[in-house]
Each structure stands twice: as structure tokens, then as C-alpha cells.
Protein backbone atom coordinates (compact mmCIF):
# COMPACT_ATOMS: atom_id res chain seq x y z
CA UNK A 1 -48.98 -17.55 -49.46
CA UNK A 2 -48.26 -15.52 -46.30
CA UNK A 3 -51.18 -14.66 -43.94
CA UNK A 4 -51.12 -11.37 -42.57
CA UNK A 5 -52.10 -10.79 -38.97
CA UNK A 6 -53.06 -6.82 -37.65
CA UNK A 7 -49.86 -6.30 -35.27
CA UNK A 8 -51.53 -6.06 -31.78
CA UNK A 9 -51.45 -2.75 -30.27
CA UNK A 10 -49.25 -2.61 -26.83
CA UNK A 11 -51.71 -1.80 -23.86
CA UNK A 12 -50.20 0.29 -21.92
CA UNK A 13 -50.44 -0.44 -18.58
CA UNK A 14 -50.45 2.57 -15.71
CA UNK A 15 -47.70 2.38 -13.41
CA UNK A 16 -49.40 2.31 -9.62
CA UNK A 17 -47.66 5.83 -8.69
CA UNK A 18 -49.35 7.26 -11.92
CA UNK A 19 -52.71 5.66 -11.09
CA UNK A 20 -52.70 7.10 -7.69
CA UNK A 21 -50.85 10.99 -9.13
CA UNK A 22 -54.03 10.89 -11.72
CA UNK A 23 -56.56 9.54 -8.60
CA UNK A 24 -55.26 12.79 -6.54
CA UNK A 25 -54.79 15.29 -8.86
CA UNK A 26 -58.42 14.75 -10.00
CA UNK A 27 -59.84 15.03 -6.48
CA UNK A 28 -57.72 18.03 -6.09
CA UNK A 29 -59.12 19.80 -8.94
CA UNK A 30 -63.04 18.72 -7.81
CA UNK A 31 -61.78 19.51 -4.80
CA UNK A 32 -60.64 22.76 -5.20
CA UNK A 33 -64.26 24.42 -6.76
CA UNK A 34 -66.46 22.63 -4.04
CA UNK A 35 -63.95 24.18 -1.33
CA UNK A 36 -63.49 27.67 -3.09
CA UNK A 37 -67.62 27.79 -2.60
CA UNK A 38 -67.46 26.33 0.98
CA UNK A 39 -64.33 28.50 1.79
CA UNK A 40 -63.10 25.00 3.44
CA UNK A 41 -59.89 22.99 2.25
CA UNK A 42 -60.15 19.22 1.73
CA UNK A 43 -58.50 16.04 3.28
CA UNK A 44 -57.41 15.96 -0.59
CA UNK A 45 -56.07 19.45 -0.65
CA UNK A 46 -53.88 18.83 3.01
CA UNK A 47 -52.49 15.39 1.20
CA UNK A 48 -51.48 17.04 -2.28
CA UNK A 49 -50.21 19.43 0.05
CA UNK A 50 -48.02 17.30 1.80
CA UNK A 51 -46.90 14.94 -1.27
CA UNK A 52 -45.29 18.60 -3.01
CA UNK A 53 -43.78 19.55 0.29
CA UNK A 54 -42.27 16.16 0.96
CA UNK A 55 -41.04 15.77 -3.13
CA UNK A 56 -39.21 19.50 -2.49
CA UNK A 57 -37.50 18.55 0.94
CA UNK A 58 -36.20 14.86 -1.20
CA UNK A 59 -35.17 16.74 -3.68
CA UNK A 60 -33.52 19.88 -1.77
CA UNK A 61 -31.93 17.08 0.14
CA UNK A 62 -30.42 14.74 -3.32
CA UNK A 63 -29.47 18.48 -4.64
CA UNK A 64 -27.50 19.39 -1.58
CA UNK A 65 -26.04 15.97 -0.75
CA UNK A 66 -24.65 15.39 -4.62
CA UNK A 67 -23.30 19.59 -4.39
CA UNK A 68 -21.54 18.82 -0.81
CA UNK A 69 -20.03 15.50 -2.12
CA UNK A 70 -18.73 17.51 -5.45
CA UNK A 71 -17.27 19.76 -3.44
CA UNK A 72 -15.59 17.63 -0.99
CA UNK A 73 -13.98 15.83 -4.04
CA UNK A 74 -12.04 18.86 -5.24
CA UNK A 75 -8.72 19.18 -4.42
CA UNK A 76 -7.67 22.40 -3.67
CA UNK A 77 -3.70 21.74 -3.11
């Protein structure tokens, strides 16, 4: 006879970026109604701050770079 074993569920491990987006984005959001009493903004607030700006420039830049190289590839004769 054949013994059945339960299949083992995958754990599924968090990637470190999504531990740390999760870490952040949770202090942001605490953040945000102690500060919105206080009128203050947060180490947290400047740093979630900065990560957006810094993810728009990279990908303004990728956007640009891959439209200027598209372009330069055309030929026009």
C-alpha cells in the first residue's frame, strides 16, 4: 500500500526590499496620525519622501534613456 504524506505548504519567504517597503510604509502610516496631531513631519515621513522621489528620477531617467536610444536607431534616409 502507498502512504500518503500532507504535501508541505511552501513558506514564503519575504524578499529583504519587501521587509523593509512593509517596515516603512507602516511607520509612515503611524506616522502620519501622530504628526497630523503634532502638526510635525517624521524622520519616517522625510525618508518615504525621499525613496518616491529617488524611484521617479530612476525611472524618468530608464524612460528617457530607452526613448533617446529608440530614436537614435531610426533611420531617417
Amino acid at each position: 500500500m502507498y502512504t500518503t504524506q500532507p504535501k508541505k505548504r511552501k513558506e514564503h519567504a519575504m524578499s529583504h526590499t519587501r521587509q523593509l517597503w512593509q517596515y516603512y510604509t507602516t511607520r509612515f502610516r503611524a506616522s502620519l496620525t501622530t504628526d497630523h496631531d503634532r502638526g510635525e513631519v517624521s524622520a519616517t515621513t522625510v525618508v518615504m519622501a525621499a525613496a518616491l522621489i529617488a524611484l521617479a528620477l530612476f525611472v524618468g531617467a530608464t524612460i528617457t534613456s530607452r526613448v533617446r536610444d529608440k530614436a537614435n536607431s531610426l533611420d531617417l534616409d
